[in-house]
C-alpha atoms as a PDB file:
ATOM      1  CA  UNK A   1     -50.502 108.501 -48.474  1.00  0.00           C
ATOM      2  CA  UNK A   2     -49.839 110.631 -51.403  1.00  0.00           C
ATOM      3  CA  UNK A   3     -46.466 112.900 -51.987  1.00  0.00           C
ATOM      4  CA  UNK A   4     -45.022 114.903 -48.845  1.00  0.00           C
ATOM      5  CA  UNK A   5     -42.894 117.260 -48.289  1.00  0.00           C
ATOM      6  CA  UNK A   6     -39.707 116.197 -46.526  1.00  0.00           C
ATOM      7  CA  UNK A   7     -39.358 118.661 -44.327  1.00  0.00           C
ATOM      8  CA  UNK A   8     -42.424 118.447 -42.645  1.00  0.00           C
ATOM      9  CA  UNK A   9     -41.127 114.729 -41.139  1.00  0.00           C
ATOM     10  CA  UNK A  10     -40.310 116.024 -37.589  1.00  0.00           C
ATOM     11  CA  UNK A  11     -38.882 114.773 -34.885  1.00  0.00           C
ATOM     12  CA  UNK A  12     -39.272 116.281 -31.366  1.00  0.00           C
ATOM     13  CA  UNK A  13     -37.854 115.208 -28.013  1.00  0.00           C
ATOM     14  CA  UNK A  14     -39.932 115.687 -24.907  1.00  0.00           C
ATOM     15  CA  UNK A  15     -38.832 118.553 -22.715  1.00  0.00           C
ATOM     16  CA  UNK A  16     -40.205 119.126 -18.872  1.00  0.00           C
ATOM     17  CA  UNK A  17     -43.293 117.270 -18.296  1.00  0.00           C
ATOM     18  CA  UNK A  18     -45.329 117.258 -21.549  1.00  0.00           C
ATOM     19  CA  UNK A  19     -44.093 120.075 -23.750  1.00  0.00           C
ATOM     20  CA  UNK A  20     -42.118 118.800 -27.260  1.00  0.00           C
ATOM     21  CA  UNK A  21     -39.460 120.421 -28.476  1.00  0.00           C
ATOM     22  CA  UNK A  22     -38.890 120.039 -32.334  1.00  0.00           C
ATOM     23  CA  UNK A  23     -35.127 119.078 -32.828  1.00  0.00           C
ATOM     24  CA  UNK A  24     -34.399 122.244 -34.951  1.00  0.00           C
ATOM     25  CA  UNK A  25     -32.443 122.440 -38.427  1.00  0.00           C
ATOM     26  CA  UNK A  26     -32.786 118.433 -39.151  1.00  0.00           C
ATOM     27  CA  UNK A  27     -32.144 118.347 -43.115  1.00  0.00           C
ATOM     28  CA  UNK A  28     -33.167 114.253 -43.337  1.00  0.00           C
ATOM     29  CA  UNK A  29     -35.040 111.926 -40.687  1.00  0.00           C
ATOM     30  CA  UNK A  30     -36.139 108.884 -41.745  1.00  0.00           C
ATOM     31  CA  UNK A  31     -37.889 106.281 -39.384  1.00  0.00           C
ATOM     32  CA  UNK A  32     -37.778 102.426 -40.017  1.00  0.00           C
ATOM     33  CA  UNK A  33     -39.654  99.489 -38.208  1.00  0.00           C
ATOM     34  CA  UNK A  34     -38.290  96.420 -38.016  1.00  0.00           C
ATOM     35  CA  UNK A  35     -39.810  92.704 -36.421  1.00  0.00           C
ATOM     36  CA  UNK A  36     -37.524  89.499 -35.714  1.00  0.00           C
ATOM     37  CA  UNK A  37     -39.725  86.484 -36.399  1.00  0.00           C
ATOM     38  CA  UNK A  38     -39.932  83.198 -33.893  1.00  0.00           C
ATOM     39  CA  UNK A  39     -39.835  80.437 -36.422  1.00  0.00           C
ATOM     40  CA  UNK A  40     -41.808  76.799 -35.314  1.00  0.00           C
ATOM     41  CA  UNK A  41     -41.711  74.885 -38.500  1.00  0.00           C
ATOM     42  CA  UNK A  42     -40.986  71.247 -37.920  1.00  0.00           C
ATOM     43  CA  UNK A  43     -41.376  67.926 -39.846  1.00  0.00           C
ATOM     44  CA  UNK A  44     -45.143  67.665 -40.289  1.00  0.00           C
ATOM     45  CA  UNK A  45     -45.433  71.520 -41.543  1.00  0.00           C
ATOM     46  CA  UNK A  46     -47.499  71.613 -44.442  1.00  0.00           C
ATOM     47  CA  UNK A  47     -46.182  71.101 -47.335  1.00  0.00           C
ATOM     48  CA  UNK A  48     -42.634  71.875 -45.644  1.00  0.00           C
ATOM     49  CA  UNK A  49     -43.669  75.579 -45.606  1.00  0.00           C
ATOM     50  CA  UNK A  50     -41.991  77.370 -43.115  1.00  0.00           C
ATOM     51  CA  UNK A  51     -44.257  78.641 -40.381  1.00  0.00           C
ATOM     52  CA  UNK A  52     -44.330  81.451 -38.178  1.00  0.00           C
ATOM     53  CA  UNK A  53     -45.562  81.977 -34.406  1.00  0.00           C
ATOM     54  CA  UNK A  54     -47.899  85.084 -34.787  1.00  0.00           C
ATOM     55  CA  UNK A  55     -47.429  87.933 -32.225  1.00  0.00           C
ATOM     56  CA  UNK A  56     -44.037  86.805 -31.102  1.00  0.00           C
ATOM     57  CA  UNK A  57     -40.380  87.977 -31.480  1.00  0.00           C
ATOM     58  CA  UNK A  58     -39.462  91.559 -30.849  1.00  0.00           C
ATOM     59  CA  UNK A  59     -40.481  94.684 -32.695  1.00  0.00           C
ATOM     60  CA  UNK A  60     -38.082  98.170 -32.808  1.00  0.00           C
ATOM     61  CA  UNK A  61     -38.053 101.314 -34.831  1.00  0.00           C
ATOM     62  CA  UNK A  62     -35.020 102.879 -35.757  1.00  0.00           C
ATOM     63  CA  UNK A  63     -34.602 107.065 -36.157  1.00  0.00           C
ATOM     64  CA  UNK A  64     -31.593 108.312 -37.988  1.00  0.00           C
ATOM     65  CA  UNK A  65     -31.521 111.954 -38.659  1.00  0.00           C
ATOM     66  CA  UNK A  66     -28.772 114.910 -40.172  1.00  0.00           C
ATOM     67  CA  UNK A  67     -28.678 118.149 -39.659  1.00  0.00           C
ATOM     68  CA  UNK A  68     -27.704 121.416 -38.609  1.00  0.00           C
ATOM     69  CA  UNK A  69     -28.055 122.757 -34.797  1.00  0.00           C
ATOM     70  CA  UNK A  70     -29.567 125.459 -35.658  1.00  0.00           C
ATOM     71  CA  UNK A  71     -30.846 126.628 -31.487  1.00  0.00           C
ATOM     72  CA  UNK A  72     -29.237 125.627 -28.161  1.00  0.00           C
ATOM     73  CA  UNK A  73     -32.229 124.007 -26.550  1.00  0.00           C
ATOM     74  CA  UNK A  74     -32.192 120.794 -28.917  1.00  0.00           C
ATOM     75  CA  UNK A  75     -29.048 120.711 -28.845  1.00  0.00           C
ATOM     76  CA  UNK A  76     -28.081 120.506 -25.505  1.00  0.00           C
ATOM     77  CA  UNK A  77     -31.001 117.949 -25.378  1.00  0.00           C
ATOM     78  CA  UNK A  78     -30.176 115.411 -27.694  1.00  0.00           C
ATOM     79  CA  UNK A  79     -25.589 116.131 -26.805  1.00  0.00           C
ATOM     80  CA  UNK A  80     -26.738 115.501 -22.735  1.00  0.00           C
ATOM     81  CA  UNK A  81     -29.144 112.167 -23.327  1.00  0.00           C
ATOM     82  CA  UNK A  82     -26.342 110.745 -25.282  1.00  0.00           C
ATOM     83  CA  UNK A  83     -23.949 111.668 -22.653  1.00  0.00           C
ATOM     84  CA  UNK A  84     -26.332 110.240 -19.659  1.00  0.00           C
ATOM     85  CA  UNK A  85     -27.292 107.335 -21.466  1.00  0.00           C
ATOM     86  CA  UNK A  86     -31.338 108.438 -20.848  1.00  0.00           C
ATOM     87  CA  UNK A  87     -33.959 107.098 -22.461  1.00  0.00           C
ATOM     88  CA  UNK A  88     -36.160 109.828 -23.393  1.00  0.00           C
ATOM     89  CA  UNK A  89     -40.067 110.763 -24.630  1.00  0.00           C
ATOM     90  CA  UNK A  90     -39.578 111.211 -28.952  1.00  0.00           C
ATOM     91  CA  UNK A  91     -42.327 111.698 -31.352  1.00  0.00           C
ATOM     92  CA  UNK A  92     -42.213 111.366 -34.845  1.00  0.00           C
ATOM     93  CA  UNK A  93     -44.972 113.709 -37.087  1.00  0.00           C
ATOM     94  CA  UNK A  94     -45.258 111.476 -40.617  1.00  0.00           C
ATOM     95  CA  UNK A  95     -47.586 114.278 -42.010  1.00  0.00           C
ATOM     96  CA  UNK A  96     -50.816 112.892 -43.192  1.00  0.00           C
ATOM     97  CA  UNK A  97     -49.972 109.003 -41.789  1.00  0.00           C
ATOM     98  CA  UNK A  98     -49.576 109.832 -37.687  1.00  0.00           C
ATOM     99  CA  UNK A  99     -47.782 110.351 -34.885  1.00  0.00           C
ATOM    100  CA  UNK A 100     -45.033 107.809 -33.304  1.00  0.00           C
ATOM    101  CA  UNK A 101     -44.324 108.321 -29.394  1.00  0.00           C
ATOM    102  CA  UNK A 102     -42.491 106.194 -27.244  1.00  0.00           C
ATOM    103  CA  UNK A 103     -38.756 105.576 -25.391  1.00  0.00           C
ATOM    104  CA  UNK A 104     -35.448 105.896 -27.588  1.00  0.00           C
ATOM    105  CA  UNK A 105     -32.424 106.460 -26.682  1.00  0.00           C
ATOM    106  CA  UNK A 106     -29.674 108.179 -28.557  1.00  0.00           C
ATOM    107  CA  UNK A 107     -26.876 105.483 -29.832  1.00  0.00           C
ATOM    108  CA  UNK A 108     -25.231 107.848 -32.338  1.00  0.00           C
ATOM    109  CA  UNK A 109     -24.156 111.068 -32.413  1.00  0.00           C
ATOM    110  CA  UNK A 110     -21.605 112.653 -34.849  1.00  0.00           C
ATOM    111  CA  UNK A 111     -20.821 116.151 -35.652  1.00  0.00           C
ATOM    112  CA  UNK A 112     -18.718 116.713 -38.713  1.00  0.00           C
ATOM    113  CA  UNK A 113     -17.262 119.938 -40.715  1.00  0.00           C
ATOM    114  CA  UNK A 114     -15.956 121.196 -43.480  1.00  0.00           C
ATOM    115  CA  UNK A 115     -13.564 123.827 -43.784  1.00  0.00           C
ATOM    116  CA  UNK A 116     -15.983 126.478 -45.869  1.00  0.00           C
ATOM    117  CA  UNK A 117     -18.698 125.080 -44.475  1.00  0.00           C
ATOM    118  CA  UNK A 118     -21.020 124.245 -41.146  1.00  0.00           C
ATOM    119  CA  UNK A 119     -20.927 122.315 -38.406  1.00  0.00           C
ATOM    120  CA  UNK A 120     -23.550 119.386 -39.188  1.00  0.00           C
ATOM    121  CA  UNK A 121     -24.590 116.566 -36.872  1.00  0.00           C
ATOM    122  CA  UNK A 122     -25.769 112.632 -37.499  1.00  0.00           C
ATOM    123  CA  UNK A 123     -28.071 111.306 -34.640  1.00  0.00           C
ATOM    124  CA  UNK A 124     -29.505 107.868 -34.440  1.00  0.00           C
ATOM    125  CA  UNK A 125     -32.273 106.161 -31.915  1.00  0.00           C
ATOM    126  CA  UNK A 126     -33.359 103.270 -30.805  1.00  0.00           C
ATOM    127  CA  UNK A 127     -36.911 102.161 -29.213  1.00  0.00           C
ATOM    128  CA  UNK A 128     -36.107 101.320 -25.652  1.00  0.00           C
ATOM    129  CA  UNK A 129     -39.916 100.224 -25.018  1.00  0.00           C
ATOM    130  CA  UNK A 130     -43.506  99.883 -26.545  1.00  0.00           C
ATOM    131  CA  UNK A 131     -44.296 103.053 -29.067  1.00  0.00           C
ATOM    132  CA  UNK A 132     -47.811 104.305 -29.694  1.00  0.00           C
ATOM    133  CA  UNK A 133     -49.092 105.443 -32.827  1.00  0.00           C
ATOM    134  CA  UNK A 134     -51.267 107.914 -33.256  1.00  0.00           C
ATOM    135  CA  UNK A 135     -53.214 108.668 -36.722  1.00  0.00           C
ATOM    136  CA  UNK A 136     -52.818 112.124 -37.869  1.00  0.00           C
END
């Protein structure tokens, strides 16, 4: 994957029964996947080489964004699925690497201003089930 622009990392939120809504007027996203590993080494492992059990242990992805709320729509989204505690539909577009979709569900949400300045947001989520990836 060569050099991107940063901007066109988006992350939309599922809205009504298939359409996406882009989550408008993020400034950063950034997506990270993380596995736990099970390990089985015991006294007769090879050379005393810690070994792993393949395909086992769980898998997550993380999505932290910052922004500015720049429509009402996404807004009232993302505020109202943190409030309700749902577990909604997200994609994330990595241009020219795919498409992430699955169920996250928004553990963070702070707004912050300045006084000559806007209202900006912080949003973290957290895969609550088994993502899909879709090359782009």
């Amino acid at each position: 994957m060569g050099a991107q622009k940063g901007k066109d990392l988006l992350l939309k939120v599922r809205q009504g029964a298939s359409a996406f809504v882009t989550v408008a007027g993020l400034r950063a996203r950034q997506i990270a996947f993380n596995a736990e590993t099970v390990d089985v080494t015991h006294a007769e492992s090879a050379g005393r080489w810690r070994e792993l059990l393949e395909g086992a242990g769980v898998r997550r992805a993380a999505v932290t964004g910052s922004g500015v709320f720049k429509d009402e729509t996404s807004d009232e989204v993302v505020r109202q699925s943190f409030f309700d505690g749902a577990i909604l539909v997200w994609q994330v577009i990595v241009p020219d690497f795919g498409r992430i979709e699955g169920p996250f569900q928004v553990t963070s949400l702070e707004y912050r201003g300045d006084h000559a300045g806007e209202v900006t947001f912080d949003l973290a989520l957290e895969s609550a089930g088994s993502l899909t990836f879709t090359a782009i």
